[in-house]
C-alpha atoms as a PDB file:
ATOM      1  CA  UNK A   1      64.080-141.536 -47.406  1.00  0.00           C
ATOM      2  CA  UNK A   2      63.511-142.841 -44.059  1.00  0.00           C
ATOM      3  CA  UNK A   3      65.342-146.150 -43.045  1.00  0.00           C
ATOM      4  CA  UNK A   4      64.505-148.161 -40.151  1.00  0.00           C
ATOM      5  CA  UNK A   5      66.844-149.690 -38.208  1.00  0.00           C
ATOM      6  CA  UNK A   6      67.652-153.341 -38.703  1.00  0.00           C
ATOM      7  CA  UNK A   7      67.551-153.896 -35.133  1.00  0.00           C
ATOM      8  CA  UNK A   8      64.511-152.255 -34.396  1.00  0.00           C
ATOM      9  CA  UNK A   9      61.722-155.110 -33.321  1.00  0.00           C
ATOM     10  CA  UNK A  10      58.219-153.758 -32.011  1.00  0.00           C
ATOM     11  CA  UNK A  11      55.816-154.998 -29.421  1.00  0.00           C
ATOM     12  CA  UNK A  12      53.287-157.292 -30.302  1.00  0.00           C
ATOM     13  CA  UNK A  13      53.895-158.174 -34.120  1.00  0.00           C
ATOM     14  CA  UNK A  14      55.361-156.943 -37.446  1.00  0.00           C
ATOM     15  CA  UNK A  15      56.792-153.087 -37.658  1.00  0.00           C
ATOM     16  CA  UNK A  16      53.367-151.627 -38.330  1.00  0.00           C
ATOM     17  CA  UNK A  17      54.835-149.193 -41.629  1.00  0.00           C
ATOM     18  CA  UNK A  18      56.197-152.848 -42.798  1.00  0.00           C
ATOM     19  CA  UNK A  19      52.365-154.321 -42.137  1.00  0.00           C
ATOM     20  CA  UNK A  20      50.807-151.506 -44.230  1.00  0.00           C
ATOM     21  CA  UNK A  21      53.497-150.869 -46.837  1.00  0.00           C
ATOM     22  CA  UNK A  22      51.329-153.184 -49.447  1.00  0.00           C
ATOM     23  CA  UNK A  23      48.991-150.600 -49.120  1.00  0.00           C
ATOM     24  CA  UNK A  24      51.255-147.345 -49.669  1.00  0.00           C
ATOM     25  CA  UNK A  25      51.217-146.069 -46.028  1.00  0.00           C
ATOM     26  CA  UNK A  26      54.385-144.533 -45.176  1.00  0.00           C
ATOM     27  CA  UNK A  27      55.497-141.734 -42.411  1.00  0.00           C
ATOM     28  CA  UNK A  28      54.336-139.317 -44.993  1.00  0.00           C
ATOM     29  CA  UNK A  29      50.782-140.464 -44.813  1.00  0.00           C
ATOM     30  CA  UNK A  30      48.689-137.929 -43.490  1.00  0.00           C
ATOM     31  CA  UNK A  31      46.948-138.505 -40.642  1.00  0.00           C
ATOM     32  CA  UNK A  32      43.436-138.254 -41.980  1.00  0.00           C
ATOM     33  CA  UNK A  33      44.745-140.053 -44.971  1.00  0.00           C
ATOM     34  CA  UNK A  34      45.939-143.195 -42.231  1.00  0.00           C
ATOM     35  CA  UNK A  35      41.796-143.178 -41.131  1.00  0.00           C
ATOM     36  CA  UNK A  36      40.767-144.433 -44.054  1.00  0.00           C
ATOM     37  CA  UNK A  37      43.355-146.987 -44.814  1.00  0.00           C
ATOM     38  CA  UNK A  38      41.235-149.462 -43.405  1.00  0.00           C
ATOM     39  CA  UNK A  39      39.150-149.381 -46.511  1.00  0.00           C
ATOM     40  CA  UNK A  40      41.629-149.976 -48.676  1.00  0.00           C
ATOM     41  CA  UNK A  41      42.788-153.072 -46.866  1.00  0.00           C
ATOM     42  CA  UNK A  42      39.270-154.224 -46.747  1.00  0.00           C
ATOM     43  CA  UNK A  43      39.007-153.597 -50.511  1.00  0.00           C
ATOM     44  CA  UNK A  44      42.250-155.665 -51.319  1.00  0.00           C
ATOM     45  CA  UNK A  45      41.044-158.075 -48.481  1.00  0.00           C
ATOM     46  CA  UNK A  46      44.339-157.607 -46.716  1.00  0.00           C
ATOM     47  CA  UNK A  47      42.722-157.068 -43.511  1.00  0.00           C
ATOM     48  CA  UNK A  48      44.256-159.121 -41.043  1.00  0.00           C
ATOM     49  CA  UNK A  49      44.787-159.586 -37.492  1.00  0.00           C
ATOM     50  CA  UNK A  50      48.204-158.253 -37.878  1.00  0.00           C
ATOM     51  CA  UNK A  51      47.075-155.187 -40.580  1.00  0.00           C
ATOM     52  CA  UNK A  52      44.591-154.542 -38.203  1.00  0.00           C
ATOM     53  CA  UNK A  53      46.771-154.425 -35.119  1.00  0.00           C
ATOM     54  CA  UNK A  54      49.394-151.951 -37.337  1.00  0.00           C
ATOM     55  CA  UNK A  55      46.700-149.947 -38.438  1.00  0.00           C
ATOM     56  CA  UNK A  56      45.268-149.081 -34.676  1.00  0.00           C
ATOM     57  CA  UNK A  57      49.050-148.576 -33.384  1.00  0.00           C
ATOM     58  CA  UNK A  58      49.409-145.965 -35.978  1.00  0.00           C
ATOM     59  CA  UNK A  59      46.100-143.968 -35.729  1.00  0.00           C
ATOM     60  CA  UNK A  60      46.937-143.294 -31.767  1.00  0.00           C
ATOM     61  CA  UNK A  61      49.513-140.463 -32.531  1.00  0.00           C
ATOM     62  CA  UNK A  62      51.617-141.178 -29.496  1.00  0.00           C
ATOM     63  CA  UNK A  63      52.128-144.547 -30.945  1.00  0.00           C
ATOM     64  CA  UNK A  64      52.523-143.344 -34.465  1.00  0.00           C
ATOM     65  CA  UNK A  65      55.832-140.584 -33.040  1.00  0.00           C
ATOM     66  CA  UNK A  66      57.461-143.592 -30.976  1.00  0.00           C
ATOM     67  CA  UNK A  67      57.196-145.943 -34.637  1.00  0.00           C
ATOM     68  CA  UNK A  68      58.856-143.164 -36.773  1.00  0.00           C
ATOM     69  CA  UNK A  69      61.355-142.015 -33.509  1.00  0.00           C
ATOM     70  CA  UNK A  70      62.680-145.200 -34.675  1.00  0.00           C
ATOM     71  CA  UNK A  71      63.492-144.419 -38.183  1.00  0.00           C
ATOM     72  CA  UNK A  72      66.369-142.331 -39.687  1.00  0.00           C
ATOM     73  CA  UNK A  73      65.842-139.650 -42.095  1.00  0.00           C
ATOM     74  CA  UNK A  74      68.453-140.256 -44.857  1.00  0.00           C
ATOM     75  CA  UNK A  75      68.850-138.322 -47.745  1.00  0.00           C
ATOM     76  CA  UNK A  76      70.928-140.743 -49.885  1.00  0.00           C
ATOM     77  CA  UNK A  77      72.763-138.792 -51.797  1.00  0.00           C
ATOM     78  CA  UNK A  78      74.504-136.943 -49.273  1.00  0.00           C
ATOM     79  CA  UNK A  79      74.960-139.711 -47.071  1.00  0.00           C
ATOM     80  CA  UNK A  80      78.751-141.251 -45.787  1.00  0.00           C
ATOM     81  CA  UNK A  81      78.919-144.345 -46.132  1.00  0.00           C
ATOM     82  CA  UNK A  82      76.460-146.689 -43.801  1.00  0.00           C
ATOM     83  CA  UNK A  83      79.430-148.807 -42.620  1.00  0.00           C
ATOM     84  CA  UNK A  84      80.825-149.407 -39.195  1.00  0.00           C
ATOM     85  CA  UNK A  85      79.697-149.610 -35.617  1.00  0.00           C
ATOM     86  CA  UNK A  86      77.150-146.862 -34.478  1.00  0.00           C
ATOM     87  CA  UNK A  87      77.705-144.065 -32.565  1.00  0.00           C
ATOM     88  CA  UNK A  88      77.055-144.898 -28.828  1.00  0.00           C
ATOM     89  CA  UNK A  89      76.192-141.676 -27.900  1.00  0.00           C
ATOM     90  CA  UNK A  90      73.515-141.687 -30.396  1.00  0.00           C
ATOM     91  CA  UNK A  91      72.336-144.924 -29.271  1.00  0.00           C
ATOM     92  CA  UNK A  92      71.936-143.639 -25.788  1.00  0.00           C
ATOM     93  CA  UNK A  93      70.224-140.413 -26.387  1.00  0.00           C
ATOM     94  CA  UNK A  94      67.670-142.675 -28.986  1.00  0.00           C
ATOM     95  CA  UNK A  95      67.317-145.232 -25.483  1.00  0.00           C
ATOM     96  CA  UNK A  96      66.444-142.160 -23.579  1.00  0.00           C
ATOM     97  CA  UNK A  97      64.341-140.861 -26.084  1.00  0.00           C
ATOM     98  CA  UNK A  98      62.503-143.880 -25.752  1.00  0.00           C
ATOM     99  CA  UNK A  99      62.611-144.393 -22.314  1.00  0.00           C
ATOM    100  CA  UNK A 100      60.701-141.099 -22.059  1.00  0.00           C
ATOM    101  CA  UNK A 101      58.221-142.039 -24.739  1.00  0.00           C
ATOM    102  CA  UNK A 102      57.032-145.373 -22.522  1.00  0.00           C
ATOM    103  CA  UNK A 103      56.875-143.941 -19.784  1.00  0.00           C
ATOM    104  CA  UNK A 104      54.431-141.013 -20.665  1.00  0.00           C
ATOM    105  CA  UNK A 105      52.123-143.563 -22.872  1.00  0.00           C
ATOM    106  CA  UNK A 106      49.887-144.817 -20.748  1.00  0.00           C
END
């Protein structure tokens, strides 16, 4: 299961996997599978400035790996509990991460 976290806000609008969700797209959409999502949201006239906007951020791979560098894979049963403050050290290697990410996509 992969869980975004709550303080996670993007550029520019809505989480795009939270714009497209209505329509089933996930992280494990495949890539050829995310081209013709546009259909679908056409078909179920969900096609929106916003769905629209998602859509193209996700169908540029570079933006697609900086959306789902900000999700956690969490296998739920094996899980501790979710409780607490965060790890700081992981919150500075995830800012680096990022910091990496933005400056290469151009």
């Amino acid at each position: 299961m992969m869980i975004k976290d709550p303080s996670t806000s993007w550029d520019g609008g809505p989480f795009p996997y939270d714009a497209l969700a209505e329509v089933g797209v996930t992280p494990w959409t495949s890539h050829a599978g995310l081209q013709d999502v546009s259909f679908e949201l056409l078909a179920r006239r969900l096609m929106t400035p916003v769905t629209q906007q998602a859509w193209d951020e996700l169908r540029v791979v570079r933006r697609r790996m900086l959306a789902e560098l900000l999700l956690y894979d969490v296998d739920l049963a094996t899980a501790p509990e979710l409780t607490g403050t965060p790890d700081s050290t992981l919150t500075e290697e995830t800012a680096r991460l990022l910091d990496d990410l933005i400056t290469f996509d151009i």
